[in-house]
PDB file of N, CA and C in Angstrom:
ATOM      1  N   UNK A   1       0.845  -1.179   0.000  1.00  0.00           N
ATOM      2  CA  UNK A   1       0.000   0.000   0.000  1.00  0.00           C
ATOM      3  C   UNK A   1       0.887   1.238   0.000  1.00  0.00           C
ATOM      4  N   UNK A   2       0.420   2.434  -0.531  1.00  0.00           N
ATOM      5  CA  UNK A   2       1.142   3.462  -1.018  1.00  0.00           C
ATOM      6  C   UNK A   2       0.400   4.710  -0.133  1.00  0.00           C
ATOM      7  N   UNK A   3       1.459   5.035   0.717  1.00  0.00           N
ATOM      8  CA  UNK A   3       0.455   6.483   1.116  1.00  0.00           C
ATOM      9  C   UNK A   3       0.713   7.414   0.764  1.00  0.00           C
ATOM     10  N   UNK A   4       0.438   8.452   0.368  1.00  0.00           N
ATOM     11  CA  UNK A   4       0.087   9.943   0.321  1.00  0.00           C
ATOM     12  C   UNK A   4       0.089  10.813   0.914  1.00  0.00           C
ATOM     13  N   UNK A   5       0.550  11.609   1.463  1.00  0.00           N
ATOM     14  CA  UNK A   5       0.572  13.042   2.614  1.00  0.00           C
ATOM     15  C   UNK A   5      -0.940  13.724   1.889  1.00  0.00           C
ATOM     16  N   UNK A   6      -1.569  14.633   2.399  1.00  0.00           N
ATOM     17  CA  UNK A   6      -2.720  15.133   1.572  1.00  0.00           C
ATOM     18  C   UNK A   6      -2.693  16.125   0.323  1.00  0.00           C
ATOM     19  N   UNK A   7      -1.481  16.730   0.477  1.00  0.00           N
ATOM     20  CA  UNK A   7      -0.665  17.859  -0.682  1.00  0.00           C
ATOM     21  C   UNK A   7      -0.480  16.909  -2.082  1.00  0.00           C
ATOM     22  N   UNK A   8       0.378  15.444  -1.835  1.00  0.00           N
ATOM     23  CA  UNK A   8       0.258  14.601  -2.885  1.00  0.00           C
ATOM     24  C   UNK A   8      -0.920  14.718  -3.573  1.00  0.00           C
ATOM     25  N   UNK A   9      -2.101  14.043  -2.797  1.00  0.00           N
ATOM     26  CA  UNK A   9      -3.012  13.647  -3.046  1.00  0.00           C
ATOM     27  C   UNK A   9      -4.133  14.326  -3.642  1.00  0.00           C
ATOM     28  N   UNK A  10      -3.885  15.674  -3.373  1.00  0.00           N
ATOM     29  CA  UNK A  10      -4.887  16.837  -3.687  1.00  0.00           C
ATOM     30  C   UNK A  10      -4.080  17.258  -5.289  1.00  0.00           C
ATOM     31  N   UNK A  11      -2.397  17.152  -5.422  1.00  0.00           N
ATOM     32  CA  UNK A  11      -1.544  17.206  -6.607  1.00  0.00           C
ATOM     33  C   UNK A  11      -2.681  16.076  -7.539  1.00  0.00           C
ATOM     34  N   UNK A  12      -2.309  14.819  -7.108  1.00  0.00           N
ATOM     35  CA  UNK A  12      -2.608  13.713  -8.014  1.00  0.00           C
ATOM     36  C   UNK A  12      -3.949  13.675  -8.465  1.00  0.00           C
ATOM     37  N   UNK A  13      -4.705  13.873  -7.692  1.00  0.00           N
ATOM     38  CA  UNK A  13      -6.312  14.045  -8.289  1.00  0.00           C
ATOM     39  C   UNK A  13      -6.174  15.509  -9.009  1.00  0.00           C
ATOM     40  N   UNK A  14      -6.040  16.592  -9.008  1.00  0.00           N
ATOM     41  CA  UNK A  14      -5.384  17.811  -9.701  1.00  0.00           C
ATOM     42  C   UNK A  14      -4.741  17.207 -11.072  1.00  0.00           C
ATOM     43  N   UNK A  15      -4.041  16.519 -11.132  1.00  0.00           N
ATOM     44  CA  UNK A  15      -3.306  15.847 -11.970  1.00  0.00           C
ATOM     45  C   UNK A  15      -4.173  15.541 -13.307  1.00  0.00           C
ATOM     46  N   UNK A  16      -4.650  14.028 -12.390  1.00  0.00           N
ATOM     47  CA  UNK A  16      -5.906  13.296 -13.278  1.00  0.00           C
ATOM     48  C   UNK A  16      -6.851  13.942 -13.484  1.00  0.00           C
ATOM     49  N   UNK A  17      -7.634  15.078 -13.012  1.00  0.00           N
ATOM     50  CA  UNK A  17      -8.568  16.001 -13.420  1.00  0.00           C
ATOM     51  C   UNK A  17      -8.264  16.807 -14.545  1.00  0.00           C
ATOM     52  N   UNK A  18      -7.029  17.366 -14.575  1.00  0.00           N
ATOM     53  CA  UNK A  18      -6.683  18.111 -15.740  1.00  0.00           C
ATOM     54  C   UNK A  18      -6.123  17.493 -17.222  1.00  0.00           C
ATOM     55  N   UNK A  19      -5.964  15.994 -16.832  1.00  0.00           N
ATOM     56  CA  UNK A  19      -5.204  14.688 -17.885  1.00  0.00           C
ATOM     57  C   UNK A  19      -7.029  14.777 -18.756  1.00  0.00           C
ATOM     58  N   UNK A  20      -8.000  14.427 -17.744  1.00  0.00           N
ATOM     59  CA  UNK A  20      -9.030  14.038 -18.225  1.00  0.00           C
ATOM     60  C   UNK A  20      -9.772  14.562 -19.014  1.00  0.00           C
ATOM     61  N   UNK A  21      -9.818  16.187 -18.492  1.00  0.00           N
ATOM     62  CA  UNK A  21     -10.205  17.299 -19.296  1.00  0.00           C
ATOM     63  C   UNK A  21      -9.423  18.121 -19.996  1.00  0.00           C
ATOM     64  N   UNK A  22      -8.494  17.661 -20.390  1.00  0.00           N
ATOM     65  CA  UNK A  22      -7.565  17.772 -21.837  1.00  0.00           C
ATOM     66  C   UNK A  22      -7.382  19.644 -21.240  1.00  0.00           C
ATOM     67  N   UNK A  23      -7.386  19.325 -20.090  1.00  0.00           N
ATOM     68  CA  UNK A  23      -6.676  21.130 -19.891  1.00  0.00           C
ATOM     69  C   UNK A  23      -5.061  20.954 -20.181  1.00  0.00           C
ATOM     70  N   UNK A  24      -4.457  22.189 -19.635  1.00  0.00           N
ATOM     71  CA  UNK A  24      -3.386  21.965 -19.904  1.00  0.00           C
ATOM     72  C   UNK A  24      -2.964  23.022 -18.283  1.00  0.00           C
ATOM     73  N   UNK A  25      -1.794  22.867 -17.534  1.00  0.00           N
ATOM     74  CA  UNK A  25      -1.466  23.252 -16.523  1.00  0.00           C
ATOM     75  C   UNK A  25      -1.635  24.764 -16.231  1.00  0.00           C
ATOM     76  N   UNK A  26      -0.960  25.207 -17.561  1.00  0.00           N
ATOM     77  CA  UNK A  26      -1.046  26.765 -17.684  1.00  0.00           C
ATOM     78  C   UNK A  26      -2.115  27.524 -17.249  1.00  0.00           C
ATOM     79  N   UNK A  27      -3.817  26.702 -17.738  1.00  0.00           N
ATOM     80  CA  UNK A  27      -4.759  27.404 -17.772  1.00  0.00           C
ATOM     81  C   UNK A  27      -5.069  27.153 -15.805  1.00  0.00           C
ATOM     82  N   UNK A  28      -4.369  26.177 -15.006  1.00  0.00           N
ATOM     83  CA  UNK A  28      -4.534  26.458 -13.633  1.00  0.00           C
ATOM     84  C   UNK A  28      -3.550  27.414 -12.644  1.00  0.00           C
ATOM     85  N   UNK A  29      -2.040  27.140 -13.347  1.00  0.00           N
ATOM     86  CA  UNK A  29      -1.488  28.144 -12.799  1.00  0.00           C
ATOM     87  C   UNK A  29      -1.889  29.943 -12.678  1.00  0.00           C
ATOM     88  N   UNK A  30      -2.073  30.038 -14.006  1.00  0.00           N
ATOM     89  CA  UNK A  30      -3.110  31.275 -14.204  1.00  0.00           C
ATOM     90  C   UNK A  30      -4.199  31.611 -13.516  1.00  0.00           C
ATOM     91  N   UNK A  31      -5.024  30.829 -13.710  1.00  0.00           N
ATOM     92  CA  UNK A  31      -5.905  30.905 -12.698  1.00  0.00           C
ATOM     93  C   UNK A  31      -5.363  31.189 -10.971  1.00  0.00           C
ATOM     94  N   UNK A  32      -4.615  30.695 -10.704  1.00  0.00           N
ATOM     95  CA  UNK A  32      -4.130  30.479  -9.249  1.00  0.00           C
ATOM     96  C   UNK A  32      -3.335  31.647  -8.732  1.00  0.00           C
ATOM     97  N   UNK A  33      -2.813  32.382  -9.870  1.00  0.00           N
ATOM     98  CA  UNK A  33      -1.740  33.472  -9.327  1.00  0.00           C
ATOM     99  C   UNK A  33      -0.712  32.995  -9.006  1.00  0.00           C
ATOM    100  N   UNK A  34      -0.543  31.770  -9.313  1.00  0.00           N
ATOM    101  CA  UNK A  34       1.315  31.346  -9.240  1.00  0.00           C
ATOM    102  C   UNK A  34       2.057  30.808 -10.668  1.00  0.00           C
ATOM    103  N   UNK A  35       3.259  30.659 -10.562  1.00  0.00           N
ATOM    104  CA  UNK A  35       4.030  30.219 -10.891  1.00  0.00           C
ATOM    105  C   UNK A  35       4.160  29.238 -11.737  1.00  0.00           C
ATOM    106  N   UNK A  36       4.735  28.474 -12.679  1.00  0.00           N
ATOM    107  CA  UNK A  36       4.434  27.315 -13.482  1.00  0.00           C
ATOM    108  C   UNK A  36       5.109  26.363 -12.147  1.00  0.00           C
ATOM    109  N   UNK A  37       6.459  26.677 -11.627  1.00  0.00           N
ATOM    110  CA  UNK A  37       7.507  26.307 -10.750  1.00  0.00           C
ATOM    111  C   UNK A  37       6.624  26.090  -9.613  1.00  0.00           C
ATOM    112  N   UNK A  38       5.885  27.027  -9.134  1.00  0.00           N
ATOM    113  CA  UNK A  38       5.366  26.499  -7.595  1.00  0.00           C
ATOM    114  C   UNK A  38       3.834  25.267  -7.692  1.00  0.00           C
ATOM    115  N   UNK A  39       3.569  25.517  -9.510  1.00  0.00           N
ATOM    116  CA  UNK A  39       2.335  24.685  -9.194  1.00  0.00           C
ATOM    117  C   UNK A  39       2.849  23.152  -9.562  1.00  0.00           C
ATOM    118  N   UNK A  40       3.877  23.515 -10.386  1.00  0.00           N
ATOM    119  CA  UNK A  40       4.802  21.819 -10.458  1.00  0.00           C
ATOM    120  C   UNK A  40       5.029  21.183  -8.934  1.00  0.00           C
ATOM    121  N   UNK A  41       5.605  21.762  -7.981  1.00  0.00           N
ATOM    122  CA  UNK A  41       5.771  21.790  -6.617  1.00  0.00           C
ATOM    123  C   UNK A  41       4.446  21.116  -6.064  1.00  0.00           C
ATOM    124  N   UNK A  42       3.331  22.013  -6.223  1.00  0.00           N
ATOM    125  CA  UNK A  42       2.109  21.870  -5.775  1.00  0.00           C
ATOM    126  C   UNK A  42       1.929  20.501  -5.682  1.00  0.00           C
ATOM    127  N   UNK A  43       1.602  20.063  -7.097  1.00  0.00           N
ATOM    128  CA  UNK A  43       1.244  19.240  -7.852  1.00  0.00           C
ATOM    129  C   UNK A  43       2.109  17.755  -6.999  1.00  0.00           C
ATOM    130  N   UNK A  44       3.241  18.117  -6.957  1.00  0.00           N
ATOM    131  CA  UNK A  44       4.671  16.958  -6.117  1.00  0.00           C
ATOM    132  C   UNK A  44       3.957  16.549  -4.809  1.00  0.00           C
ATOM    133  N   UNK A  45       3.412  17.453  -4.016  1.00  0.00           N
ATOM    134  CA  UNK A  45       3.375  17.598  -3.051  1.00  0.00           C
ATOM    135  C   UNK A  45       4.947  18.271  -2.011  1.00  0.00           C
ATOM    136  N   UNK A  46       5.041  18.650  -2.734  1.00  0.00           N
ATOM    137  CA  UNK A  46       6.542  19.791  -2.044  1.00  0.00           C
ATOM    138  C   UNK A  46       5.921  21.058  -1.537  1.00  0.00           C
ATOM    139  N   UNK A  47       5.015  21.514  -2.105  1.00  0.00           N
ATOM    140  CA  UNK A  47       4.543  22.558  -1.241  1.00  0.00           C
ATOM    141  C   UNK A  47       3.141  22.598  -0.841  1.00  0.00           C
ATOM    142  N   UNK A  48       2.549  23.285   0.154  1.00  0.00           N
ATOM    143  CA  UNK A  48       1.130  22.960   0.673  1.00  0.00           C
ATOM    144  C   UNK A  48       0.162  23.384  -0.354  1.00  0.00           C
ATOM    145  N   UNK A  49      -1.077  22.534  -0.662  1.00  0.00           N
ATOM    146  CA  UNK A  49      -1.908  23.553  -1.364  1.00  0.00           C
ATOM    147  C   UNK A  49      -2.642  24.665   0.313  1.00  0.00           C
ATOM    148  N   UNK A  50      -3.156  25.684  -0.522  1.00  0.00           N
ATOM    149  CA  UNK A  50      -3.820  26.640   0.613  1.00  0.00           C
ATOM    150  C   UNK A  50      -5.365  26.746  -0.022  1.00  0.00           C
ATOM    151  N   UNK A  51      -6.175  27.307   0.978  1.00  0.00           N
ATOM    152  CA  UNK A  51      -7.589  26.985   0.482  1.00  0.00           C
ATOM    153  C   UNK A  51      -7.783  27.247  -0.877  1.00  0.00           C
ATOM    154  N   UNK A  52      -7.143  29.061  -1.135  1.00  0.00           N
ATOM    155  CA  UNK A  52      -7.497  29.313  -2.116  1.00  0.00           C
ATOM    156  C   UNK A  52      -6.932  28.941  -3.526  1.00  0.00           C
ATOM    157  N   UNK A  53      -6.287  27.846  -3.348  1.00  0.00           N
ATOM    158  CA  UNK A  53      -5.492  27.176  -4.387  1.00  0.00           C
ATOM    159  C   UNK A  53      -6.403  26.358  -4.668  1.00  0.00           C
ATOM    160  N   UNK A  54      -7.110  25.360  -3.498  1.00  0.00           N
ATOM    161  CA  UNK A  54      -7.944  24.128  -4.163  1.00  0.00           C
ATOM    162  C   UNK A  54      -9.394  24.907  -4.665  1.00  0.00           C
ATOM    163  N   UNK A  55      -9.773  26.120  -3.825  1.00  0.00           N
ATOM    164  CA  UNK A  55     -11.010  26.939  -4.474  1.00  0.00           C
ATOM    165  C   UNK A  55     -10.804  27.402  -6.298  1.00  0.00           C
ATOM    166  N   UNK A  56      -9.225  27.636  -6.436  1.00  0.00           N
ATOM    167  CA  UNK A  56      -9.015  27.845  -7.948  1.00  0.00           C
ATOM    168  C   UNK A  56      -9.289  26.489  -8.510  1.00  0.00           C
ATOM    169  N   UNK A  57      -8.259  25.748  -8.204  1.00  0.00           N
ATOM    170  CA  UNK A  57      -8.251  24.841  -9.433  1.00  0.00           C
ATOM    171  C   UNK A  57      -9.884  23.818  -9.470  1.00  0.00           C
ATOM    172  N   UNK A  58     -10.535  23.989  -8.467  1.00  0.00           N
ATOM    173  CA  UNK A  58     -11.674  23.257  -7.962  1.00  0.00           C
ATOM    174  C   UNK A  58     -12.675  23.873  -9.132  1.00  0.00           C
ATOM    175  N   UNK A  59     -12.241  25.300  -9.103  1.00  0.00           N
ATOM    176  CA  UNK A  59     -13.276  26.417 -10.874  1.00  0.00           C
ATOM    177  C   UNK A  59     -12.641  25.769 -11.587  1.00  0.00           C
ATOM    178  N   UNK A  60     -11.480  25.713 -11.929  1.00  0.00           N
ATOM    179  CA  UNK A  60     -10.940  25.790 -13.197  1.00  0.00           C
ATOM    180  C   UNK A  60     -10.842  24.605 -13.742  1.00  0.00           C
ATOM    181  N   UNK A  61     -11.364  22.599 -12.685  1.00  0.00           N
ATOM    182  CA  UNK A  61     -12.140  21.837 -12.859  1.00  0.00           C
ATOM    183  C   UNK A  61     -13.279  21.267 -12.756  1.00  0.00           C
ATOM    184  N   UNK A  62     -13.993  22.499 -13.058  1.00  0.00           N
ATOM    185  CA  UNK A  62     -15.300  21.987 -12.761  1.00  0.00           C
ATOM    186  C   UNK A  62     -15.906  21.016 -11.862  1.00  0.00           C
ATOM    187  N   UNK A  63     -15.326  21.413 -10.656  1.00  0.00           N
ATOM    188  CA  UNK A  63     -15.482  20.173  -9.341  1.00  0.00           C
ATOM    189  C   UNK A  63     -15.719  20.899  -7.877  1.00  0.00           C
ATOM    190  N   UNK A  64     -16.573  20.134  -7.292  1.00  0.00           N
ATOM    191  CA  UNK A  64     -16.195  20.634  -5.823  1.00  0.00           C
ATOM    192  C   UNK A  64     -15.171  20.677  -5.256  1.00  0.00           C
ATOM    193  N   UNK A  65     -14.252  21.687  -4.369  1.00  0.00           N
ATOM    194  CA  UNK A  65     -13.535  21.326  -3.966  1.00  0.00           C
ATOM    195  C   UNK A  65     -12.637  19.769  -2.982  1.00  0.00           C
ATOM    196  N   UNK A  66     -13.907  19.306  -2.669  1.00  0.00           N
ATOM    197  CA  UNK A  66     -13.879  18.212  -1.746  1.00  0.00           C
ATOM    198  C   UNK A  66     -13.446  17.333  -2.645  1.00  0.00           C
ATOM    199  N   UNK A  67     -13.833  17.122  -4.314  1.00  0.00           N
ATOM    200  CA  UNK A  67     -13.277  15.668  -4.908  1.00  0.00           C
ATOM    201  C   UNK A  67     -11.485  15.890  -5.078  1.00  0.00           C
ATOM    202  N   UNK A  68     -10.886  17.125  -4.274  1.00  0.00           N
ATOM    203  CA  UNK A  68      -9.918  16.983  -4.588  1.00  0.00           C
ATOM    204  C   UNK A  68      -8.848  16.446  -3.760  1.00  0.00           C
ATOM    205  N   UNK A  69      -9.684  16.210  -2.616  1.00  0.00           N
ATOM    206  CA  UNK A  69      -9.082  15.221  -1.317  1.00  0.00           C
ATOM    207  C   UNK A  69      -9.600  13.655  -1.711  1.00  0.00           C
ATOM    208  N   UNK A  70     -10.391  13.438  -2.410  1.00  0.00           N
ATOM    209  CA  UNK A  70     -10.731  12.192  -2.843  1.00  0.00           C
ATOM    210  C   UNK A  70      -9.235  11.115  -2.977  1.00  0.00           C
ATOM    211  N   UNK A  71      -9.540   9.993  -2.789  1.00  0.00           N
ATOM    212  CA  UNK A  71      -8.502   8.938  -2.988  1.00  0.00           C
ATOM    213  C   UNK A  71      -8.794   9.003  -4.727  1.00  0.00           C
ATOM    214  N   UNK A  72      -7.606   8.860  -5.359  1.00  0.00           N
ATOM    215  CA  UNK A  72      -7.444   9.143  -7.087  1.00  0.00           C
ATOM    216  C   UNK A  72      -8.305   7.766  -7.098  1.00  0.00           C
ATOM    217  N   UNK A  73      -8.838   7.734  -7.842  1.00  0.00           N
ATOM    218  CA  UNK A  73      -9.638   6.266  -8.860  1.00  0.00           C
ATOM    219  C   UNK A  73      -9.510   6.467 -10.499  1.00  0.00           C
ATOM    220  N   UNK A  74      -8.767   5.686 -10.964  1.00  0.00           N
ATOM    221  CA  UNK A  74      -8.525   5.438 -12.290  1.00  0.00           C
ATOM    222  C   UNK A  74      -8.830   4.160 -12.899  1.00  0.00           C
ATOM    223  N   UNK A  75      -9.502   3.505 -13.249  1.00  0.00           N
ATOM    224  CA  UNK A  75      -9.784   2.471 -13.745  1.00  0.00           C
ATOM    225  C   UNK A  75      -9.961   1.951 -15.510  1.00  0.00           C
ATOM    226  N   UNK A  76      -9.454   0.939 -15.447  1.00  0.00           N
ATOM    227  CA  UNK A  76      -9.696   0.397 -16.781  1.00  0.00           C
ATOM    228  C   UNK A  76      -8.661   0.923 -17.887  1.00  0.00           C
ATOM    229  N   UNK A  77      -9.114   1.148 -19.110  1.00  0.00           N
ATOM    230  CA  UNK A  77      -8.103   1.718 -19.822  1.00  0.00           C
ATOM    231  C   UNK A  77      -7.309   3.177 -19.790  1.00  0.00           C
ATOM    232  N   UNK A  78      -7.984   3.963 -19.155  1.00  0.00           N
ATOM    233  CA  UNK A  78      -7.477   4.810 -18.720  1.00  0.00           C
ATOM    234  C   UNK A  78      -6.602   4.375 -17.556  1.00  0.00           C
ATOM    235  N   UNK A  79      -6.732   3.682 -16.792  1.00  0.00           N
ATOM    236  CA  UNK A  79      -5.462   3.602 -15.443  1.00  0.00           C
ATOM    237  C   UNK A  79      -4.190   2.705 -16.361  1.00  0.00           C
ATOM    238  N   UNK A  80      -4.658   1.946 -17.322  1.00  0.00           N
ATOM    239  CA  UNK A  80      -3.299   1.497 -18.000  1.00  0.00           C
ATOM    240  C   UNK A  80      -2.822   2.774 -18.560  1.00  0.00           C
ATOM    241  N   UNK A  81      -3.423   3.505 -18.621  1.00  0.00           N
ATOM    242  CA  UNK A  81      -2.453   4.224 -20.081  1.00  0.00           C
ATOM    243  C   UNK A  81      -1.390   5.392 -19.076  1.00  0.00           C
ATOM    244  N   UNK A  82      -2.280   5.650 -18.305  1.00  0.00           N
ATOM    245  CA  UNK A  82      -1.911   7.002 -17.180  1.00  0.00           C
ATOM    246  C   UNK A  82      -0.501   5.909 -16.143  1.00  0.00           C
ATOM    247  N   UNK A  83      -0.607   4.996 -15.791  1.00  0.00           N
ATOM    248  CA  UNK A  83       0.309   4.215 -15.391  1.00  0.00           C
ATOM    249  C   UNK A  83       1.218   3.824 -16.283  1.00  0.00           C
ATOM    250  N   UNK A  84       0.707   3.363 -17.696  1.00  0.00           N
ATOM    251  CA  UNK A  84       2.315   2.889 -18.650  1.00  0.00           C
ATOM    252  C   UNK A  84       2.655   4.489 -18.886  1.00  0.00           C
ATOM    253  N   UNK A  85       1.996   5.880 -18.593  1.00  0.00           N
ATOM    254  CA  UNK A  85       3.503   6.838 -19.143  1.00  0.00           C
ATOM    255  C   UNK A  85       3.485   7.844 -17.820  1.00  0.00           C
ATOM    256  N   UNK A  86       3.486   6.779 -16.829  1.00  0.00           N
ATOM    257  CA  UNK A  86       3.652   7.466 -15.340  1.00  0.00           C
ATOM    258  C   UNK A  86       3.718   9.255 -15.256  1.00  0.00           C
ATOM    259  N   UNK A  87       2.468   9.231 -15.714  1.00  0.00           N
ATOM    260  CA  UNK A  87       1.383  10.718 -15.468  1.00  0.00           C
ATOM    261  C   UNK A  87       0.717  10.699 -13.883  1.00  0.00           C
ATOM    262  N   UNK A  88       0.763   9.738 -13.069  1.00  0.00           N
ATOM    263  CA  UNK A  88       0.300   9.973 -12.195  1.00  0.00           C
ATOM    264  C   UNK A  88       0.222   8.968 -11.146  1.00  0.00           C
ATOM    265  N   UNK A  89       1.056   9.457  -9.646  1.00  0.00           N
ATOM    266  CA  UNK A  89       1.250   8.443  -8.799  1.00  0.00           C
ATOM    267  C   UNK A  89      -0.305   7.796  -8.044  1.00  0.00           C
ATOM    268  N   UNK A  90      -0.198   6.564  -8.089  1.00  0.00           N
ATOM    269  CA  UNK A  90      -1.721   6.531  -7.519  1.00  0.00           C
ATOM    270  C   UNK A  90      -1.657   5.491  -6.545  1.00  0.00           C
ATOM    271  N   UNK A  91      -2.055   5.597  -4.963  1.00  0.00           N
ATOM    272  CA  UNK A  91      -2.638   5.385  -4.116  1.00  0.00           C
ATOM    273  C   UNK A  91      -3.633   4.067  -3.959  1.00  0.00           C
ATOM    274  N   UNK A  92      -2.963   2.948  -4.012  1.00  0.00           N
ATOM    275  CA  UNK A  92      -3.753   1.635  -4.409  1.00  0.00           C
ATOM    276  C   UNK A  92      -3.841   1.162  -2.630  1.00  0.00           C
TER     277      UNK A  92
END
């Protein structure tokens, strides 16, 4: 079993939310008022998200904030594909 600190985890679903909806990072960093550098970080879990980070990217995926503490779920052909080009650490 693989754990996660919650910064990971809020990164990795962040991750797969933006893989899914063919965004591209830019359009969240922007949104967020940071950095390409601090949202790569983000994203690592190297730095904390803060409310108003998960309130951005939570708009800018069309999601409640809460699915972004969610445990990642990827299934089926999508979890092969996101696993064979290790886009995203996931929490089994």
């Amino acid at each position: 079993m693989v754990y996660m600190t919650v910064d990971e985890r809020i990164g990795a679903n962040v991750h797969q939310l933006l893989w899914l909806r063919g965004l591209k990072q830019r359009e969240l960093y922007e949104e967020m008022g940071v950095s390409r550098e601090s949202l790569a970080k983000k994203m690592r879990g190297q730095i904390s998200w803060l409310a108003r980070d998960i309130d951005a990217a939570a708009r800018v995926l069309n999601v409640e904030p809460g699915r972004l503490f969610d445990r990642t779920q990827v299934t089926g052909e999508k979890r092969r594909t996101v696993i064979n080009r290790h886009w995203l650490r996931l929490a089994v």
